[in-house]
N, C-alpha and C. Protein backbone atom coordinates (compact mmCIF):
# COMPACT_ATOMS: atom_id res chain seq x y z
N UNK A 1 0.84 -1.17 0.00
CA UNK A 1 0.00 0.00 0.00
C UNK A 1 0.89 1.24 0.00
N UNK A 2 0.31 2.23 -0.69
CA UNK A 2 1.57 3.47 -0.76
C UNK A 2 0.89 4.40 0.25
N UNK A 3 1.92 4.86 0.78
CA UNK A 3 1.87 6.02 1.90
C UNK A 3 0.41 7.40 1.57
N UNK A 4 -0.30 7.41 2.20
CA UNK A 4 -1.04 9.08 2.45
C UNK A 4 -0.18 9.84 2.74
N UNK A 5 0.58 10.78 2.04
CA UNK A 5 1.59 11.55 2.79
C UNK A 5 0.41 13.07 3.41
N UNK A 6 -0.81 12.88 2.81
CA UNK A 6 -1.65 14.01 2.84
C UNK A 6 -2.43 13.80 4.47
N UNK A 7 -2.68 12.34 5.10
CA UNK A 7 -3.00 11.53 5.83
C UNK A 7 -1.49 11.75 7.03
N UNK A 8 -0.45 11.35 6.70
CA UNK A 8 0.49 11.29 7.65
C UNK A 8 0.33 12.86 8.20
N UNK A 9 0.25 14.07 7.65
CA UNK A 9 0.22 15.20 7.95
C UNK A 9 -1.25 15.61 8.53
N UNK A 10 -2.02 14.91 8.40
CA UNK A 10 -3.26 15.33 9.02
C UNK A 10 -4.05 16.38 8.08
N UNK A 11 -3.76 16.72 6.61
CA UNK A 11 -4.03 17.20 5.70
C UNK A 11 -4.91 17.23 4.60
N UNK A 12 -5.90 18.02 4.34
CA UNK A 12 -6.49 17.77 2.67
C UNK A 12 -5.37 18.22 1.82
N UNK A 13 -5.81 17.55 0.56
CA UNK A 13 -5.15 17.73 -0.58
C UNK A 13 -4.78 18.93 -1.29
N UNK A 14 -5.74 19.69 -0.92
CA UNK A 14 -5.28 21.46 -1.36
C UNK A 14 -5.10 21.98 -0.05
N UNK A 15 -4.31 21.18 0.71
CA UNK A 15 -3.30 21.92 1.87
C UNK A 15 -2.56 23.35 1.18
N UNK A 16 -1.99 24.38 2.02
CA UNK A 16 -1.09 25.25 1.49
C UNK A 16 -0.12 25.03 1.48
N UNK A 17 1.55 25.60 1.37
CA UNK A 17 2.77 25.23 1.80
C UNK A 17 2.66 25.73 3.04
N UNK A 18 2.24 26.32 3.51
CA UNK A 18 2.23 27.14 4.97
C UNK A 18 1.88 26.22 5.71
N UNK A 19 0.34 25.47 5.44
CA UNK A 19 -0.46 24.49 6.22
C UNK A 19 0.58 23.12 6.15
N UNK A 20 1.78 22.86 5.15
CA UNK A 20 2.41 21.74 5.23
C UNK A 20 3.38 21.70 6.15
N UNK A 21 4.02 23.08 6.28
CA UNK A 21 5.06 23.44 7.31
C UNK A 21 4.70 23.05 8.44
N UNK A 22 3.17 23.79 8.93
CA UNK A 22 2.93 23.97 10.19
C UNK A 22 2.81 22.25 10.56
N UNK A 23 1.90 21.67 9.62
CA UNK A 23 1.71 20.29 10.21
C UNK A 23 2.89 19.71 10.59
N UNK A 24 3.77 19.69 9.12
CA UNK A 24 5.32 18.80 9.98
C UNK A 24 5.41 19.20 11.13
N UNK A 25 5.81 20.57 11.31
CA UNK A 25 6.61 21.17 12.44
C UNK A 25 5.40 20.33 13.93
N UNK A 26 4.48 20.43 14.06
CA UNK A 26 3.78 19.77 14.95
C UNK A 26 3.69 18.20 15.17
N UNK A 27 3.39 17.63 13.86
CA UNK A 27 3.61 16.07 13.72
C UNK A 27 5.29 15.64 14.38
N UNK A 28 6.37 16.00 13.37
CA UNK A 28 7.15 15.69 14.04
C UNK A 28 7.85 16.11 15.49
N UNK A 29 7.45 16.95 15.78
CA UNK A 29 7.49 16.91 17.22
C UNK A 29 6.68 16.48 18.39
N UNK A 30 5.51 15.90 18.19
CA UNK A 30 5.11 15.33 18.58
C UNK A 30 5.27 13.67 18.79
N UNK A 31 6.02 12.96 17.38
CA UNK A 31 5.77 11.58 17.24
C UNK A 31 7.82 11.55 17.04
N UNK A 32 8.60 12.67 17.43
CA UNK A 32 10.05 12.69 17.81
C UNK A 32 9.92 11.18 18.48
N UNK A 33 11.30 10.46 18.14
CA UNK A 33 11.47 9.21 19.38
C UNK A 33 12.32 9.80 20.61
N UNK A 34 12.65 10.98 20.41
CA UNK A 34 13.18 11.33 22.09
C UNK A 34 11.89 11.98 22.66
N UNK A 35 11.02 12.46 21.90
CA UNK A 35 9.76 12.65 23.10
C UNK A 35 8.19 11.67 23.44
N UNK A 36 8.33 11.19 22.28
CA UNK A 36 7.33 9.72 22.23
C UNK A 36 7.94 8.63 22.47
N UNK A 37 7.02 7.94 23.59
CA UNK A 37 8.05 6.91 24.02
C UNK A 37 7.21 5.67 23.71
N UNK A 38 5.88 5.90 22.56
CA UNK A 38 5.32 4.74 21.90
C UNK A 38 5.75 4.14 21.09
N UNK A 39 5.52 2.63 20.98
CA UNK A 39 6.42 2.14 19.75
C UNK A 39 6.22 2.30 18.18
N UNK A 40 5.63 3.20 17.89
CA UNK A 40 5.51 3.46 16.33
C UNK A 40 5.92 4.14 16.18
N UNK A 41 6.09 5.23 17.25
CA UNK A 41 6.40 6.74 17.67
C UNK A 41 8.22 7.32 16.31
N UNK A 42 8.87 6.33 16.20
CA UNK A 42 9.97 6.42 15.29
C UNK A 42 9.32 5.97 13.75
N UNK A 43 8.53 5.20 13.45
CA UNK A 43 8.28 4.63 12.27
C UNK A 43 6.78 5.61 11.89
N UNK A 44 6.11 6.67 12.57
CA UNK A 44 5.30 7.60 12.33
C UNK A 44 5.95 8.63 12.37
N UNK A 45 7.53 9.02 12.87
CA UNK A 45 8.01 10.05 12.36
C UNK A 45 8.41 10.43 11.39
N UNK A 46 9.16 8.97 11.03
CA UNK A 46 9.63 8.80 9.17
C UNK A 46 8.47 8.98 8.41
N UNK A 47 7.44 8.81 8.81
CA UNK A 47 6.09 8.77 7.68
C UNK A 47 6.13 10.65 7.84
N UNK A 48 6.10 10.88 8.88
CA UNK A 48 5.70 12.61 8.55
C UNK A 48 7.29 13.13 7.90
N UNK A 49 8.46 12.64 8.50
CA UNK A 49 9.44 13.25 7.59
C UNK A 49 9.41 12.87 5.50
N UNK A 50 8.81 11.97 5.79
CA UNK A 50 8.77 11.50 4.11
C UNK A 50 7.71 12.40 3.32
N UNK A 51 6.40 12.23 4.05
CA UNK A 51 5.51 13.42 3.79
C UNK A 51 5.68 14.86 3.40
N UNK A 52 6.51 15.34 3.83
CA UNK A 52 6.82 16.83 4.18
C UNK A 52 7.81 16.75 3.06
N UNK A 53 8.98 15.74 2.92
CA UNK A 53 9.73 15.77 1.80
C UNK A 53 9.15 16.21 0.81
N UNK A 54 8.18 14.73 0.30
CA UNK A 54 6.95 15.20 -1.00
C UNK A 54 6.43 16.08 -0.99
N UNK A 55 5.85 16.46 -0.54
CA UNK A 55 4.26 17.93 -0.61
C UNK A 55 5.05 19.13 0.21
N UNK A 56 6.38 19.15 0.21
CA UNK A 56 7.56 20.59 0.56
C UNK A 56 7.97 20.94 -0.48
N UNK A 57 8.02 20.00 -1.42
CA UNK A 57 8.72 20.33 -3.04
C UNK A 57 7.52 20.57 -3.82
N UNK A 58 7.36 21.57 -4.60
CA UNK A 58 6.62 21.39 -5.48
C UNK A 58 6.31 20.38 -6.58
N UNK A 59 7.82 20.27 -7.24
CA UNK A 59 7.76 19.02 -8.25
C UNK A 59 7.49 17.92 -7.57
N UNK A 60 7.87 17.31 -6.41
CA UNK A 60 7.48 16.36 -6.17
C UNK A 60 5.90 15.94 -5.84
N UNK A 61 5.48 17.11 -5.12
CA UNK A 61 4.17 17.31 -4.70
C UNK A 61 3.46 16.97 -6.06
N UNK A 62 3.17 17.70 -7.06
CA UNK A 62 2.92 17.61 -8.05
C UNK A 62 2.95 16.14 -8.73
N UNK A 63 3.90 15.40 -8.58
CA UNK A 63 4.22 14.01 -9.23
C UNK A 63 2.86 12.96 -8.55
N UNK A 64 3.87 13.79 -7.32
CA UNK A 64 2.58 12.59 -6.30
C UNK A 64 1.21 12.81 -5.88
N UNK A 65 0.60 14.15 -6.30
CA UNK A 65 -0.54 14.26 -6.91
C UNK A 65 -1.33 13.79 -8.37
N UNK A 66 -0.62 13.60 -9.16
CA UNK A 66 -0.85 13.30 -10.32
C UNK A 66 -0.95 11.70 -9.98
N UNK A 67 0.20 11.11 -9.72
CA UNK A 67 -0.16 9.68 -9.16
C UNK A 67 -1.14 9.28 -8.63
N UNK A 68 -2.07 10.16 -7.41
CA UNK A 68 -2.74 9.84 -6.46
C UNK A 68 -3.75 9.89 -7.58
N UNK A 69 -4.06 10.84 -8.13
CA UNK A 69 -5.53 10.57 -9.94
C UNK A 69 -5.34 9.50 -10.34
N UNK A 70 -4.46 9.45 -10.94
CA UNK A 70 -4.33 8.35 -11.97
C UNK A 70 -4.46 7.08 -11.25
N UNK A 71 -3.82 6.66 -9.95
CA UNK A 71 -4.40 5.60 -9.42
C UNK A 71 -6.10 5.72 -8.76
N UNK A 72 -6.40 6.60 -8.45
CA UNK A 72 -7.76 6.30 -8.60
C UNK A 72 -8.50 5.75 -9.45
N UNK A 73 -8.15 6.45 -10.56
CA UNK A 73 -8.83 5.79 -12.09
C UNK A 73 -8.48 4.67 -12.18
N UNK A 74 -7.04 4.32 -12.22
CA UNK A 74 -6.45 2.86 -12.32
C UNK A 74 -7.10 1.84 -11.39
N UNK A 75 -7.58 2.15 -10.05
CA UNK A 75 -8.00 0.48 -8.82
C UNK A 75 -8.91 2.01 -8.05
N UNK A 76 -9.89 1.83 -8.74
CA UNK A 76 -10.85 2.73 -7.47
C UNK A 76 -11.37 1.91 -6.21
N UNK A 77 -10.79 0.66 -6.29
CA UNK A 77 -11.24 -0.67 -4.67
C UNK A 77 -10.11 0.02 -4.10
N UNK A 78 -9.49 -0.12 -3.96
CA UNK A 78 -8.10 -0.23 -3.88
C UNK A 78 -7.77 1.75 -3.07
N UNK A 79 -8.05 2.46 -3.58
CA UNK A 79 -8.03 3.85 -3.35
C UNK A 79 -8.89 4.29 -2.45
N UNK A 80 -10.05 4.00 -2.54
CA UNK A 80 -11.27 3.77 -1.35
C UNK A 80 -10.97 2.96 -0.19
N UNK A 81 -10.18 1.88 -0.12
CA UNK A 81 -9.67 1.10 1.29
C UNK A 81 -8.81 2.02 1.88
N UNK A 82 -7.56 2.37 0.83
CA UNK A 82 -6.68 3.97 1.52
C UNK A 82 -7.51 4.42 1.89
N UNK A 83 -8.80 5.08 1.61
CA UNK A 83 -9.15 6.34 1.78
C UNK A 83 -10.00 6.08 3.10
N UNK A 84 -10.22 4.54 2.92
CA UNK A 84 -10.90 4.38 4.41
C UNK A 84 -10.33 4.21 5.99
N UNK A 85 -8.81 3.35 5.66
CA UNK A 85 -8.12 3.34 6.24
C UNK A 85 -7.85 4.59 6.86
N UNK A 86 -6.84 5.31 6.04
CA UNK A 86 -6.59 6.61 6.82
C UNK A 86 -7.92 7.73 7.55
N UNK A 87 -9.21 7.44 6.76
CA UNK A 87 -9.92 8.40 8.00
C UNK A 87 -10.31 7.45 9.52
N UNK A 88 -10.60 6.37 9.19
CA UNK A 88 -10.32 5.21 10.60
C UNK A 88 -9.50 5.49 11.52
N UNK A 89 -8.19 5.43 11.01
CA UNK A 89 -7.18 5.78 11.58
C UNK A 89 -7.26 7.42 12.39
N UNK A 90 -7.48 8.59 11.45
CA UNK A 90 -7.43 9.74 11.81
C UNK A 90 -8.93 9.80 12.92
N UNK A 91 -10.14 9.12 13.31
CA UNK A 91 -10.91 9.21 13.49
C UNK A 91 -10.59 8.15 14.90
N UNK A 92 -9.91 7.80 15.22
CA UNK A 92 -9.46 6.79 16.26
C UNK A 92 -8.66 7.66 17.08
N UNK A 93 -7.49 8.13 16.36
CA UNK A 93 -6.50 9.10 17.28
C UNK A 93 -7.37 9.91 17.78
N UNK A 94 -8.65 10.43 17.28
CA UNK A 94 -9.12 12.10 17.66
C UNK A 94 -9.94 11.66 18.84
N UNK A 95 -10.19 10.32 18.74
CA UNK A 95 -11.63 9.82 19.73
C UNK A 95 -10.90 9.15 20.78
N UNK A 96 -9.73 8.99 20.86
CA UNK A 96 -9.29 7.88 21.48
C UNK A 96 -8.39 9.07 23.01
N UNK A 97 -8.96 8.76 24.03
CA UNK A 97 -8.32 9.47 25.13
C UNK A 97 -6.88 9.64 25.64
């Protein structure tokens, strides 16, 4: 399954660059392994540092927007489980005490 980098950031898709900054800057300090002492806490930081890579660059952002279409069109099962997954996910952290 390929990464939500839009999902790792807590983001819609017409995020700004401003709104991408701010999220890293919060995500990864929050899910840091010197201040999270959960065990994903290092393997959800790499997801927000990889994130921020992509959708910090324009060209890349761009690539991996264009990807994210075209695989829709290509496996719309398949794009809809992402798409369910990650609000599950985002909808668990927010509810979860």
């Amino acid at each position: 399954m390929t990464a939500d980098h839009y999902a790792a950031l807590g983001l819609a898709a017409n995020a700004t660059l401003a709104d991408i900054k701010k999220a890293f800057r919060q995500k990864a300090s929050f899910y840091h392994p010197d201040r999270n002492d959960a065990p994903d806490a290092a393997q959800q930081f790499q997801a927000v540092q990889k994130a921020y890579e992509v959708l910090g660059d324009d060209t890349a952002r761009q690539a991996y927007d264009d990807n994210r279409r075209r695989n829709l069109l290509d496996d719309p099962l398949q794009t809809a489980q992402e798409i369910w997954q990650a609000y599950s996910t985002r909808i668990l952290m927010t509810t979860t005490p």
